[in-house]
Protein backbone atom coordinates (compact mmCIF):
# COMPACT_ATOMS: atom_id res chain seq x y z
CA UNK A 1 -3.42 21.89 30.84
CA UNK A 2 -3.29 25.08 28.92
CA UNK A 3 -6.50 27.75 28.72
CA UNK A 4 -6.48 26.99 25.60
CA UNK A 5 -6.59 22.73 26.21
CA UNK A 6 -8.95 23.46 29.16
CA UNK A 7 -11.55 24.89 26.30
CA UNK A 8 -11.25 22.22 23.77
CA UNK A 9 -11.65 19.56 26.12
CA UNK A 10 -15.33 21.21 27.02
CA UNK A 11 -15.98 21.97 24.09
CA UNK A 12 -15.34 18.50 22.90
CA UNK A 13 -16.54 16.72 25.56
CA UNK A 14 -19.75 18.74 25.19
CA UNK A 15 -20.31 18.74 21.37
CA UNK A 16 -19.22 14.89 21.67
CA UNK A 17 -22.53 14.69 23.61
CA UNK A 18 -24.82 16.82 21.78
CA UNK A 19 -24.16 14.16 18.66
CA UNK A 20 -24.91 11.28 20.50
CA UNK A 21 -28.28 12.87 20.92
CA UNK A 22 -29.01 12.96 17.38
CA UNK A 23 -27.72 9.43 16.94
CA UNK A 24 -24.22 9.64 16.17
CA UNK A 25 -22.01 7.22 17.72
CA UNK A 26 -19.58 9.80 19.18
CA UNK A 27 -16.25 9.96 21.32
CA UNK A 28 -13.87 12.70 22.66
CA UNK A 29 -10.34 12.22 22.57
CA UNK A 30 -8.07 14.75 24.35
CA UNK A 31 -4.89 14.63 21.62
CA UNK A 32 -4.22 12.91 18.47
CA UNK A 33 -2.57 9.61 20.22
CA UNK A 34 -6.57 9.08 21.75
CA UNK A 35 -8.12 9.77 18.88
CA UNK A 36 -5.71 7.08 16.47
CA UNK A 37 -6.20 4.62 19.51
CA UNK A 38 -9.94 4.99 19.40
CA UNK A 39 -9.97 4.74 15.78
CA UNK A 40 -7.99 1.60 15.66
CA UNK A 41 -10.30 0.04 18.42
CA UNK A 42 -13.06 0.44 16.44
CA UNK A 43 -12.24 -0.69 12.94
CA UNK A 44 -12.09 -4.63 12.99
CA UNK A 45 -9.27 -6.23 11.18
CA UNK A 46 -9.80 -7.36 7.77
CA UNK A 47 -11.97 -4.30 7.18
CA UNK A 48 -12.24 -2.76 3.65
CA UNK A 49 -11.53 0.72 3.97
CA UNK A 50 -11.24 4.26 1.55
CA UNK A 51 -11.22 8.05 2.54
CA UNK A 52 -11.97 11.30 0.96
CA UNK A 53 -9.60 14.51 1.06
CA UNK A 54 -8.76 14.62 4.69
CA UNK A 55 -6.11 16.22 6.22
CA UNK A 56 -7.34 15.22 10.07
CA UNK A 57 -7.25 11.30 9.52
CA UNK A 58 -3.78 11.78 8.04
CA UNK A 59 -2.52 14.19 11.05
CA UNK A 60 -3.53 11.63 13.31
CA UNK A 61 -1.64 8.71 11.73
CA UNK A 62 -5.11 7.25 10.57
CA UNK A 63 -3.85 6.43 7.20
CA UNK A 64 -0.61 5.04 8.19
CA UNK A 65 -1.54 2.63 10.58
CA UNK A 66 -4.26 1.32 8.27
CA UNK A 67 -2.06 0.81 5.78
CA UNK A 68 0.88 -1.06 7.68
CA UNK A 69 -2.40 -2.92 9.53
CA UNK A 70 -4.44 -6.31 8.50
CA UNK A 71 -6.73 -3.89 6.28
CA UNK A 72 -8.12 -4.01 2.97
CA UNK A 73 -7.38 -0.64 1.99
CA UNK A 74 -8.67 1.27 -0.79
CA UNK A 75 -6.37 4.45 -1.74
CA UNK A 76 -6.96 6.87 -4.66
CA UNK A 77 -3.63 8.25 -4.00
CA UNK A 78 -2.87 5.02 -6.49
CA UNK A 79 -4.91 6.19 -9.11
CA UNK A 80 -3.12 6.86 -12.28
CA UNK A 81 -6.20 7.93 -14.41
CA UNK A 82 -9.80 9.68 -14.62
CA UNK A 83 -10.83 6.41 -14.90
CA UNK A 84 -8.92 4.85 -12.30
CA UNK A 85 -9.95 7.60 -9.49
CA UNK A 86 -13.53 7.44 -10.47
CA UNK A 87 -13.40 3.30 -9.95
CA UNK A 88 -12.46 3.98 -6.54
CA UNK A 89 -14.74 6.55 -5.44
CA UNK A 90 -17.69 4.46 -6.48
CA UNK A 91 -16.02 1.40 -4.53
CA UNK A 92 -16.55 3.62 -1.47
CA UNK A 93 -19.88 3.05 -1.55
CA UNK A 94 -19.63 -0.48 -1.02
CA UNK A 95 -16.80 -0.34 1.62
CA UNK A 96 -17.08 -1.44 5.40
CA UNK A 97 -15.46 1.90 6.70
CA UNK A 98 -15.52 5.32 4.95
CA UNK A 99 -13.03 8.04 6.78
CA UNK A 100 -13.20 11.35 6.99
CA UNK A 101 -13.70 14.54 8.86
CA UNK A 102 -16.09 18.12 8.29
CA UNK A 103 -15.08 21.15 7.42
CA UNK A 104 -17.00 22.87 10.24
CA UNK A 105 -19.26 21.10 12.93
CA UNK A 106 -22.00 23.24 15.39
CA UNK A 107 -21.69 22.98 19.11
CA UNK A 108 -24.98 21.62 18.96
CA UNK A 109 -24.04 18.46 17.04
CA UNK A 110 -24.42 19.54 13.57
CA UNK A 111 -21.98 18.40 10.89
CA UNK A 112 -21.44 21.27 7.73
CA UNK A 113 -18.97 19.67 4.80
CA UNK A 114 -18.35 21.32 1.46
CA UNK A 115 -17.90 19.66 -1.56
CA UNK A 116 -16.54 20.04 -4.78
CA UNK A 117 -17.25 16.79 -7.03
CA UNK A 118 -19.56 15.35 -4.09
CA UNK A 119 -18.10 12.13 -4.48
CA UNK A 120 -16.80 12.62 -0.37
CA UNK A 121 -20.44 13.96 0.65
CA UNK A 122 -22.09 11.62 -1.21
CA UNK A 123 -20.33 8.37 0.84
CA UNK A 124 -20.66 10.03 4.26
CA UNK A 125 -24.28 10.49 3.97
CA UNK A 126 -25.28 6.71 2.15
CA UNK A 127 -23.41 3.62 1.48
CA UNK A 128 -20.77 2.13 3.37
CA UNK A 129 -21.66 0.72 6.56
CA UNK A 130 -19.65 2.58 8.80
CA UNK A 131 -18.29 6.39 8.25
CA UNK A 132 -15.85 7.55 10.96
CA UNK A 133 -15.30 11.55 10.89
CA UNK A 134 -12.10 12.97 12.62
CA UNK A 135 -12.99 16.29 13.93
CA UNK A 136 -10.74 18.54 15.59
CA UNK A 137 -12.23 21.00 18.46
CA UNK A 138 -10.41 24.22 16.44
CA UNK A 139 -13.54 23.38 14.11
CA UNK A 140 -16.42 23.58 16.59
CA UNK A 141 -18.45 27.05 16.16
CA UNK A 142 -21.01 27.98 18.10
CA UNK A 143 -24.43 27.25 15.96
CA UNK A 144 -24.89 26.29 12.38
CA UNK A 145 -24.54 29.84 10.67
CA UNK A 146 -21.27 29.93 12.15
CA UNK A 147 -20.14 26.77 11.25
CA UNK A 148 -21.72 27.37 7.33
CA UNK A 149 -19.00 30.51 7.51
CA UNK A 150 -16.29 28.53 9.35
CA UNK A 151 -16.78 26.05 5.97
CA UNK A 152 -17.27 28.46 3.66
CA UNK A 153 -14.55 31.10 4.80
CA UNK A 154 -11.26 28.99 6.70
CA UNK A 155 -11.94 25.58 5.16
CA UNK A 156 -12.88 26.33 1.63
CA UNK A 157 -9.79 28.47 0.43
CA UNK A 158 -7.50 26.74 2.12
CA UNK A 159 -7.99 23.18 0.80
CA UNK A 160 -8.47 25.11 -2.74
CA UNK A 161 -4.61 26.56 -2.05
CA UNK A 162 -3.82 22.92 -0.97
CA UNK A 163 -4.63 21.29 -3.90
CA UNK A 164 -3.29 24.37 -6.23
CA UNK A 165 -7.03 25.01 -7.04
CA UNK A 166 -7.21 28.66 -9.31
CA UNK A 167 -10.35 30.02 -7.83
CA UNK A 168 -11.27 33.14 -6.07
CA UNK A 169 -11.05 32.47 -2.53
CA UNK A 170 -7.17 31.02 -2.99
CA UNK A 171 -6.55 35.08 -4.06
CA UNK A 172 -8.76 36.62 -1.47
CA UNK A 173 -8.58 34.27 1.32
CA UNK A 174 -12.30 34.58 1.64
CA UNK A 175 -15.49 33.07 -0.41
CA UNK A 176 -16.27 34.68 -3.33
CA UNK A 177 -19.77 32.95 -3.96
CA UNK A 178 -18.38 32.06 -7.28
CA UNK A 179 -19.48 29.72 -10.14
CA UNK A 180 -15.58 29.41 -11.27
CA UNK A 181 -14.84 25.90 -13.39
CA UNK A 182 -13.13 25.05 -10.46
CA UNK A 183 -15.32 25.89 -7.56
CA UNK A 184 -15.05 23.74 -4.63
CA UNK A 185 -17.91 24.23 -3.19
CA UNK A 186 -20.66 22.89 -5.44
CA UNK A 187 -21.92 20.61 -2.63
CA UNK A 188 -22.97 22.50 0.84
CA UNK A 189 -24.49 19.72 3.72
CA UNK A 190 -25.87 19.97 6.48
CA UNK A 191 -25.77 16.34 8.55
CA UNK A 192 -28.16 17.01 11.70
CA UNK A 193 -28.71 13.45 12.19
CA UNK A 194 -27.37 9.90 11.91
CA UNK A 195 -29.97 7.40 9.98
CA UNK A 196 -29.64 4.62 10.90
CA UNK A 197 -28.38 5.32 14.41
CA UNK A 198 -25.09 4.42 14.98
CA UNK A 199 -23.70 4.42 11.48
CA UNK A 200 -21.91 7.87 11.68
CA UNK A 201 -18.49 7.79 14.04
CA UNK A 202 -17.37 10.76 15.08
CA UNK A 203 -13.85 11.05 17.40
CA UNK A 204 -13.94 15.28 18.37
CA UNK A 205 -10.39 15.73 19.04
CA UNK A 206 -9.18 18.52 21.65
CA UNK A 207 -6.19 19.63 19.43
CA UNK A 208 -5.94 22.27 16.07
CA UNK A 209 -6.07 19.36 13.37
CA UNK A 210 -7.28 19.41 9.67
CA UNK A 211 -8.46 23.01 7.94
């Protein structure tokens, strides 16, 4: 195990256990093979499923396996339209799993996610039954300013330059604090607790995964 491992895995192992003590139903995994293992375990087959913008669920073969699996899968990858993408994220609501990950998380067991339509904050904090967040260690800061600047500051312009979003931060590699047309970051949460207990999932994974 490398310094580097050796950190994540207290780090994880440690922020794993500060979430189950605000009611989070959470897991360590010490690579991505654990965490897609632990995932699989605890989605039931015939499951309805959907997920937001994540690059950590698809870096772990999340996605993949899902789709090859006895799922009912919801992807807006297959939607052609407005219309058609805006059917689907309103079917997440109603889904029996809702994937996804944070953009920063406190080592304290607070979750920070920005937003830019709110359609992926809006189904991680009410709707489907079950929500299970991927979350690498390489995301854990050490209290919630941190992790507000972690979002704000790593995550934010690089899933703008991702998705060959125009605004500020993709030219500055920092946040501007703008109010461009197509800011990303409309929606700031904070998730310090899982109501009911139990419904949030959360795998911390001891690798560099998602942004």
């Amino acid at each position: 195990m490398t310094p580097k491992q050796r950190l994540y895995d207290i780090l994880g192992r440690n922020t794993a256990e500060a979430l189950s003590k605000r009611d989070f139903e959470a897991y360590y995994a010490c690579d991505k093979a654990a965490a897609l293992k632990k995932a699989l375990e605890l989605i039931d087959n015939g499951s309805s499923i959907t997920w937001g913008g994540s690059a950590s669920i698809d870096e772990i073969g999340l996605c993949e396996a899902l789709s090859a699996g006895d799922y009912d899968v919801i992807d807006r990858s297959g939607a052609l339209t407005e219309e058609e993408k805006k059917a689907v994220y309103r079917k997440a609501f109603t889904v029996d799993w809702y994937l996804g990950s944070a953009n920063a998380i406190s080592a304290d067991g607070i979750i920070v996610n920005i937003d830019g339509t709110g359609n992926r904050v809006a189904a991680m904090m009410y709707g489907p039954d079950n929500v299970l967040l991927i979350i690498g260690a390489n995301k854990i800061e050490p209290d919630e300013d941190s992790a507000l600047i972690r979002a704000r500051n790593i995550a934010a312009p690089v899933n703008a330059a991702r998705f060959g979003i125009d605004t500020p931060c993709q030219k500055t590699g920092r946040c501007m604090d703008c109010l461009h047309e197509k800011c990303i970051c409309s929606y700031v949460t904070l998730t310090r607790k899982c109501k009911p207990a139990g419904r949030i999932k959360v795998i911390i994974v001891g690798e560099d995964i998602g942004f």
